[in-house]
C-alpha atoms as a PDB file:
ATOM      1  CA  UNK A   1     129.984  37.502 103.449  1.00  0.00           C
ATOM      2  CA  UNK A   2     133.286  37.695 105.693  1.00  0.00           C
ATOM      3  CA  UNK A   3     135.311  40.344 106.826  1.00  0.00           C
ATOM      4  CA  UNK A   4     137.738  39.028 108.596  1.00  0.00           C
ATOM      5  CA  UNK A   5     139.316  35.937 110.128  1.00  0.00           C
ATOM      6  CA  UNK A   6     141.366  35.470 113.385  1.00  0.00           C
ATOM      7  CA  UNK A   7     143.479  32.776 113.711  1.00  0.00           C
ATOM      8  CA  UNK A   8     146.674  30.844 114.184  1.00  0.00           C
ATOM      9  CA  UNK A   9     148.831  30.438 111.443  1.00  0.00           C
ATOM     10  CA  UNK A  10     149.038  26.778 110.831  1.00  0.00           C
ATOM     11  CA  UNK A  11     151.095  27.284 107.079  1.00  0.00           C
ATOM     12  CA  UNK A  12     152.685  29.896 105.521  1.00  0.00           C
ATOM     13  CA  UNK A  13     153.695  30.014 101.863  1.00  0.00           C
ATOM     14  CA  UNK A  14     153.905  33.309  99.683  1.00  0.00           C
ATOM     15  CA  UNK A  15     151.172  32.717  97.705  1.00  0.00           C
ATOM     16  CA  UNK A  16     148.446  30.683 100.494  1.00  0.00           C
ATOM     17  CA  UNK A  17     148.218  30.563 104.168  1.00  0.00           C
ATOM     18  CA  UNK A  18     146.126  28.099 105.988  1.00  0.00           C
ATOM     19  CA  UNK A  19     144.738  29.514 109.360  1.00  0.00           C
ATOM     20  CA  UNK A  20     142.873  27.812 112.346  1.00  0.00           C
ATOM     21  CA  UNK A  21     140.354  29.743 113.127  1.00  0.00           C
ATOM     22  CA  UNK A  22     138.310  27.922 115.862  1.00  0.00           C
ATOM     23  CA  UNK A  23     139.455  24.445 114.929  1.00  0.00           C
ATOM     24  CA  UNK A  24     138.883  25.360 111.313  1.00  0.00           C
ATOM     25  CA  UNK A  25     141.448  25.632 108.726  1.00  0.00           C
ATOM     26  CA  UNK A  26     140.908  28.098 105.688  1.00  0.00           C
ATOM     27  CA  UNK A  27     143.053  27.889 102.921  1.00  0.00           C
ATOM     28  CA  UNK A  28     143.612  31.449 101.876  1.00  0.00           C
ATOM     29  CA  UNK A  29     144.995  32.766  98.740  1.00  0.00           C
ATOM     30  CA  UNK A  30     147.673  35.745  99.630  1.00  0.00           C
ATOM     31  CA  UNK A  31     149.378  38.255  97.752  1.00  0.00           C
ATOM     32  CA  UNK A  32     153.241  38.638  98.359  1.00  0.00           C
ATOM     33  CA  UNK A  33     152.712  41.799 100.163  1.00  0.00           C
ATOM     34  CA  UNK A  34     150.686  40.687 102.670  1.00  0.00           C
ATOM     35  CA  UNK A  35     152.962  37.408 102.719  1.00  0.00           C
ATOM     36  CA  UNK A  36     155.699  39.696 103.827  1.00  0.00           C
ATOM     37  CA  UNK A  37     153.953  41.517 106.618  1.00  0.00           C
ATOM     38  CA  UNK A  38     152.516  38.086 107.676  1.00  0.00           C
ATOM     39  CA  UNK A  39     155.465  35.595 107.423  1.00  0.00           C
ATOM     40  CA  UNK A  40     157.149  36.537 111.181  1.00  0.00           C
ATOM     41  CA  UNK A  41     153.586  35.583 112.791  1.00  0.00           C
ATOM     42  CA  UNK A  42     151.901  32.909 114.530  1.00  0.00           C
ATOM     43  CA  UNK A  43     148.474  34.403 114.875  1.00  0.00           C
ATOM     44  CA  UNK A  44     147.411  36.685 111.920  1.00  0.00           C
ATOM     45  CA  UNK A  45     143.936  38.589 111.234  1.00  0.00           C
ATOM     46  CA  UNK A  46     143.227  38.382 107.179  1.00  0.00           C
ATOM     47  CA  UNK A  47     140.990  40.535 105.903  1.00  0.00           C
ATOM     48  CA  UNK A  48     138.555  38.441 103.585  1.00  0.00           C
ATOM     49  CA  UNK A  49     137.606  38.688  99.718  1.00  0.00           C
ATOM     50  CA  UNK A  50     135.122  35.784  99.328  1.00  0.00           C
ATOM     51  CA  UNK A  51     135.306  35.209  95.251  1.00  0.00           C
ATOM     52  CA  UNK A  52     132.396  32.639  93.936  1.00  0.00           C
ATOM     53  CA  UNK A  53     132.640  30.941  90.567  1.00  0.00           C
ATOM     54  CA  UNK A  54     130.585  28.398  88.797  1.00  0.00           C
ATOM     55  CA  UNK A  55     133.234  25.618  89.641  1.00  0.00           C
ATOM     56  CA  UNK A  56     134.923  27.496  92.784  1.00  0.00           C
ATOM     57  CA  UNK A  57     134.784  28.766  96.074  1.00  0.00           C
ATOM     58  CA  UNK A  58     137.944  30.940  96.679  1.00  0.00           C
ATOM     59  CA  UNK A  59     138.899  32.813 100.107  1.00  0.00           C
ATOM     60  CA  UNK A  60     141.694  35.747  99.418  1.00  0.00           C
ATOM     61  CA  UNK A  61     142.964  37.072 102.480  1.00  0.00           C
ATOM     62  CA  UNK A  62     144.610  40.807 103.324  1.00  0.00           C
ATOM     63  CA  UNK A  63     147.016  41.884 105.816  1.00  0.00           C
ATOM     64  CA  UNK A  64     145.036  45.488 105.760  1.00  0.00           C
ATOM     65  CA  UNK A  65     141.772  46.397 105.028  1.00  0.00           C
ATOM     66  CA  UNK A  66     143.442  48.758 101.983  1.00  0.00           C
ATOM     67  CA  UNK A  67     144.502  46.298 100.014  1.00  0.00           C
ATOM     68  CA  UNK A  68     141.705  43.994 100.171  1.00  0.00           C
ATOM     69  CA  UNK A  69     139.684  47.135  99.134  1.00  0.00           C
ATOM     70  CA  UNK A  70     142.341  47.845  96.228  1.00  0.00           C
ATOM     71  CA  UNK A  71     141.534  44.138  95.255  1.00  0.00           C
ATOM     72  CA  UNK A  72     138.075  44.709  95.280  1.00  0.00           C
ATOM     73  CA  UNK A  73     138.386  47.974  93.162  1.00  0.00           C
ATOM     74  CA  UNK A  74     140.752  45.932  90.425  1.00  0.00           C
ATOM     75  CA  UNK A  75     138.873  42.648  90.287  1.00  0.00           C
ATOM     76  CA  UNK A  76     135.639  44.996  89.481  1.00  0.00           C
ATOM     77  CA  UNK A  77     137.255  45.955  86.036  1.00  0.00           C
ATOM     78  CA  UNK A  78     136.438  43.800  83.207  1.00  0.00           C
ATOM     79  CA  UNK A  79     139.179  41.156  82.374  1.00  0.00           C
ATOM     80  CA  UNK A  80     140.628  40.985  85.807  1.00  0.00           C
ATOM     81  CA  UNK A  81     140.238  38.107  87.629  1.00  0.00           C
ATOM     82  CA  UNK A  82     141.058  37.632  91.256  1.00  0.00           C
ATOM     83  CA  UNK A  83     144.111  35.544  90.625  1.00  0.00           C
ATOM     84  CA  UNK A  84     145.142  38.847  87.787  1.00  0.00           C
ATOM     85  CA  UNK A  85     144.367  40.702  90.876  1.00  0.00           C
ATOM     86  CA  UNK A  86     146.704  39.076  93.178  1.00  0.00           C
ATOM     87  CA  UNK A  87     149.218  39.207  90.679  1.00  0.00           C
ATOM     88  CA  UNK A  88     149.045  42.830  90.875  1.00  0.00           C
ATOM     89  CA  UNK A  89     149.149  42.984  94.099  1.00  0.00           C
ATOM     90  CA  UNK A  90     152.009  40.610  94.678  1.00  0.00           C
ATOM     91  CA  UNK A  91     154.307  42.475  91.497  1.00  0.00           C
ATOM     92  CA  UNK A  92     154.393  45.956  93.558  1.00  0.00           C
ATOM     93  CA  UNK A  93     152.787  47.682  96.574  1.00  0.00           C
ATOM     94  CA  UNK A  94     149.341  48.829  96.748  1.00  0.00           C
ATOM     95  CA  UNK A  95     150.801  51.987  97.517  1.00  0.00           C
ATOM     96  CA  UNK A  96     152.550  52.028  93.781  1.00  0.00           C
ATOM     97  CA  UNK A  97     149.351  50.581  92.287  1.00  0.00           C
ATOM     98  CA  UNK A  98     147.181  53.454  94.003  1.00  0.00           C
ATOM     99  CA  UNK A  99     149.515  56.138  92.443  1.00  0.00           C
ATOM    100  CA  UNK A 100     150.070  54.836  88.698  1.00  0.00           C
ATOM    101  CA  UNK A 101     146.480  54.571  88.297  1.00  0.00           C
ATOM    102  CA  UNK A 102     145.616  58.162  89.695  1.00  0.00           C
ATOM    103  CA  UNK A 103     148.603  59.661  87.946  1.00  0.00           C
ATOM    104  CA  UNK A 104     147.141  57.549  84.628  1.00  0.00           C
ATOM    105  CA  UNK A 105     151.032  55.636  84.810  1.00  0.00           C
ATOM    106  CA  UNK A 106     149.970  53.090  82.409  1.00  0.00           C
ATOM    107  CA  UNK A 107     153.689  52.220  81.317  1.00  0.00           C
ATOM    108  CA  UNK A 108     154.360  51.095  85.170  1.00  0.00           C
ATOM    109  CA  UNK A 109     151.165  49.149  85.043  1.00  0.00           C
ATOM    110  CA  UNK A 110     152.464  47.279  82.257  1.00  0.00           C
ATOM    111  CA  UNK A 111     155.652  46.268  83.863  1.00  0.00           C
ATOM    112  CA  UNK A 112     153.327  44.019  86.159  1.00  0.00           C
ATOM    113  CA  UNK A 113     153.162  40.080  84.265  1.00  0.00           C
ATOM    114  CA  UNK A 114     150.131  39.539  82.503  1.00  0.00           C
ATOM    115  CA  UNK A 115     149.002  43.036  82.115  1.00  0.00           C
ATOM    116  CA  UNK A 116     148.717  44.500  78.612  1.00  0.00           C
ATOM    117  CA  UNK A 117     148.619  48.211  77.355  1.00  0.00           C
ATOM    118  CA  UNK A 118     145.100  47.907  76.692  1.00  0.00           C
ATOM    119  CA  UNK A 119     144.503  46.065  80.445  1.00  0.00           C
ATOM    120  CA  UNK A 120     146.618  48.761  82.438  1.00  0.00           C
ATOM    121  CA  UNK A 121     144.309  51.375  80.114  1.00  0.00           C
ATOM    122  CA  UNK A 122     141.183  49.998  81.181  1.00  0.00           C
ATOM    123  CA  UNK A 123     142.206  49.534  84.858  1.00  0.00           C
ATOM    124  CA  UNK A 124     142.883  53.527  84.823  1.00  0.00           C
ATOM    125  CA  UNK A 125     140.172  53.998  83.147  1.00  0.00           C
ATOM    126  CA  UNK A 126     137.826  52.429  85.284  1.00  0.00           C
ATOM    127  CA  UNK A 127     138.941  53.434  88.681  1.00  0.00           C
ATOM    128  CA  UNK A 128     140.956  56.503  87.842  1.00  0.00           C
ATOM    129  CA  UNK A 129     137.894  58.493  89.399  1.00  0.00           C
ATOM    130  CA  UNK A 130     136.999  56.167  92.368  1.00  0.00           C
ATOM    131  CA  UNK A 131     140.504  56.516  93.842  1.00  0.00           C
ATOM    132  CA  UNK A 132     140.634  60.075  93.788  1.00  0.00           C
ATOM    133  CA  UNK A 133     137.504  60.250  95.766  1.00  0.00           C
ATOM    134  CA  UNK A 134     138.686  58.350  98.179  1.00  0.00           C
ATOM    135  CA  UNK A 135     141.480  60.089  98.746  1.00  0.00           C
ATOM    136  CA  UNK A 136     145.555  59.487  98.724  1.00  0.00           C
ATOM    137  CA  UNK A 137     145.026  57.885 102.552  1.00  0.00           C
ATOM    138  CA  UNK A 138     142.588  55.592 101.234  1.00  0.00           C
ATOM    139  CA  UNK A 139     144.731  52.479 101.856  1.00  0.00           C
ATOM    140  CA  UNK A 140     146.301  54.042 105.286  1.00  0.00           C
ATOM    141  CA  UNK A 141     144.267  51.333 107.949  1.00  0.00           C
ATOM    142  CA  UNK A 142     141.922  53.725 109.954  1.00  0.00           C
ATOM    143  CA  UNK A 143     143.070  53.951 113.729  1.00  0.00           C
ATOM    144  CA  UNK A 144     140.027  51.618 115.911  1.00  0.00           C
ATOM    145  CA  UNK A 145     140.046  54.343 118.091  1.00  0.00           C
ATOM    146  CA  UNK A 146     136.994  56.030 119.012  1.00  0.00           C
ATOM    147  CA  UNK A 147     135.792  58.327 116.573  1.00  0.00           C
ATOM    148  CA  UNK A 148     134.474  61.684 116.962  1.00  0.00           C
ATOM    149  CA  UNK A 149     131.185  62.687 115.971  1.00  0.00           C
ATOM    150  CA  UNK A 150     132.391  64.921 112.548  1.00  0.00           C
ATOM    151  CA  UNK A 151     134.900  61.741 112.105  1.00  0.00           C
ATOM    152  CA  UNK A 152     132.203  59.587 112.395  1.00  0.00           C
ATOM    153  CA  UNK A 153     129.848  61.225 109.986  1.00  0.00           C
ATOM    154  CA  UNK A 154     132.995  61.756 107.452  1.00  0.00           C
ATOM    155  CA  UNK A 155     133.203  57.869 107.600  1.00  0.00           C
ATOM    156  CA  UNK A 156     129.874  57.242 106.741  1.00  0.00           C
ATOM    157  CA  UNK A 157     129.990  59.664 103.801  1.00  0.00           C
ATOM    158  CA  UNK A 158     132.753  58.457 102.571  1.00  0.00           C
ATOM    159  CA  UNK A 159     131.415  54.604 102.337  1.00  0.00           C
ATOM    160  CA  UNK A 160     128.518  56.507 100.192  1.00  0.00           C
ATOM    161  CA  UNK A 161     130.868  56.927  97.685  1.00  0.00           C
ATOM    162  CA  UNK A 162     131.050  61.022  98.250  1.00  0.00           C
ATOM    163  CA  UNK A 163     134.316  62.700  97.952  1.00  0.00           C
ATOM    164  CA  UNK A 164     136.460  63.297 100.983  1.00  0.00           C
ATOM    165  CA  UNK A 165     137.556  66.462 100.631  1.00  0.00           C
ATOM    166  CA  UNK A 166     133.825  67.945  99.132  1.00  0.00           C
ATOM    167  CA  UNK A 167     132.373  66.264 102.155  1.00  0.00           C
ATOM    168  CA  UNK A 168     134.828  67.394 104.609  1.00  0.00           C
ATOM    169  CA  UNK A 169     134.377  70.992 103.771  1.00  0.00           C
ATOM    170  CA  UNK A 170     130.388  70.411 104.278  1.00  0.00           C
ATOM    171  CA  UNK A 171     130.663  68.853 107.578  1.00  0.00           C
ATOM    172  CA  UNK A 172     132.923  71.479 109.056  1.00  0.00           C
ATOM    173  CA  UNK A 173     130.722  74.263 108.035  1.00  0.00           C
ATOM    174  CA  UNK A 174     127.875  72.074 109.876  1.00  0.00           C
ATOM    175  CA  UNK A 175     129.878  71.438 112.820  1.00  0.00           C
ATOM    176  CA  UNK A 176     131.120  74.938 112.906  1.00  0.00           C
ATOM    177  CA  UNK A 177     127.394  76.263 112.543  1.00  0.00           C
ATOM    178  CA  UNK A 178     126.055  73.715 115.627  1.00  0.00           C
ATOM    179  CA  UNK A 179     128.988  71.742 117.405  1.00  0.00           C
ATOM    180  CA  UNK A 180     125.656  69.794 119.476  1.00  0.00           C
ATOM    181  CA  UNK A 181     124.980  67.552 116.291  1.00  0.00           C
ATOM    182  CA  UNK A 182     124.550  63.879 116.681  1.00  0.00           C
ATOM    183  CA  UNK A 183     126.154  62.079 113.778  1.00  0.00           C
ATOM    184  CA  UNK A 184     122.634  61.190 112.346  1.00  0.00           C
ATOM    185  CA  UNK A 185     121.851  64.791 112.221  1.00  0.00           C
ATOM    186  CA  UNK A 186     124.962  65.649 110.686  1.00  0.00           C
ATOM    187  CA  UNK A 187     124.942  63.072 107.738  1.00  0.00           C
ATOM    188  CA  UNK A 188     120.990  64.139 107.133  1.00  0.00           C
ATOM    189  CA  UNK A 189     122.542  67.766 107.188  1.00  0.00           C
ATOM    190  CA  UNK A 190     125.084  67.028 104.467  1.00  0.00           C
ATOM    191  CA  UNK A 191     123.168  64.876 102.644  1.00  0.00           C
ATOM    192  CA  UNK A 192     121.063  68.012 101.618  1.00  0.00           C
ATOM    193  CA  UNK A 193     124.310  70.265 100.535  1.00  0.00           C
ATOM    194  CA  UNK A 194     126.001  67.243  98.891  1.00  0.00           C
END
C-alpha cells in the first residue's frame, strides 16, 4: 500500500521514529540498523512495510529498499512475525542475514534472541532458494539513474522472480542478436527462452 515516506524527523529512538510527512506524523517501527544510518538526520525517506493484524495497524520503516525486502522475505516464513523480523534485523546486518541463510549458517542464525534451531532451519529452508536468485547484490540499493534498455528489461525479469544470472545470459544473446530492441520486445523475447 506504501512505498515510501518523506519526511522530517520529528523523534528518533532505536526501535521507532515518528516522521512528519506533510503535517502528518507516522509512528514507525525501526530496526537498529536502519536506526544507525538514520540517527544523524533531520529529514529521512523510510521505506514502508505496512503489516495488518486483526487488532493492529503497524508501519515498519527501512533506511534501504534491501532490507525492507529482506523483511518481507523473513516475515513470509511461518512463525516469524514482523516484530521476530525486526529483531533479526536489529541483532546483525542484513548483509550477515543474506549470507547465513544462502550459506545454510543456521548456528549464526541462532545466535540472534528468540530464534531457535528449528526457526533458523525453517528460515533457510524457506528462502534459501529465493535469495540465490536474486543474487548476492540483492540488498545493494539500485542507482536511480537512468537505466538502459538491457538494464531495464533485466529489472523487470528479475521482479518476475527469474534468476539473474539465467536471465542475464538470455538478454545479452538478444541484445547481441538485435541491439534496436525496445525493452517490451526484449522481455517478450526472453520470456520465450526462459
Amino acid at each position: 500500500m506504501y512505498d515510501y515516506f518523506n519526511g522530517k524527523l520529528v523523534f528518533k529512538a532505536p526501535t521507532h521514529v515518528i516522521l512528519d510527512v506533510g503535517g502528518i506524523g507516522y509512528y514507525i517501527h525501526i530496526s537498529l540498523t536502519t536506526y544507525s544510518q538514520i540517527k544523524d538526520q533531520e529529514q529521512s525517506k523510510l521505506y514502508i512495510s505496512f503489516q495488518v493484524r486483526e487488532d493492529s495497524q503497524t508501519l515498519y520503516g527501512f533506511a534501504t529498499e534491501g532490507e525492507r525486502q529482506l523483511f518481507n522475505h523473513l516475515i513470509s516464513v511461518s512463525g516469524i512475525g514482523p516484530n521476530t523480523g525486526r529483531m533479526m534485523l536489529s541483532s546483525i546486518t542484513p548483509e550477515e542475514i543474506q549470507h547465513a541463510i544462502i550459506n545454510g549458517q543456521v548456528q549464526v542464525m541462532q545466535k540472534i534472541k528468540g530464534i531457535g534451531p528449528k526457526s533458523a532451519q525453517r528460515v533457510i529452508l524457506e528462502l534459501q532458494d529465493k535469495l540465490k536468485k536474486q543474487g548476492p547484490d540483492a540488498l545493494i540499493p539500485l542507482p536511480i539513474t537512468k537505466q538502459s534498455v538491457p538494464e531495464e528489461a533485466l529489472s523487470a525479469l528479475l521482479m518476475l522472480g527469474f534468476g539473474k544470472p539465467q536471465a542475464e545470459k538470455v538478454l545479452n544473446s538478444l541484445v547481441t542478436s538485435d541491439p534496436e530492441q525496445t525493452v517490451e520486445q526484449l522481455i517478450k523475447a526472453a520470456l520465450k527462452r526462459l
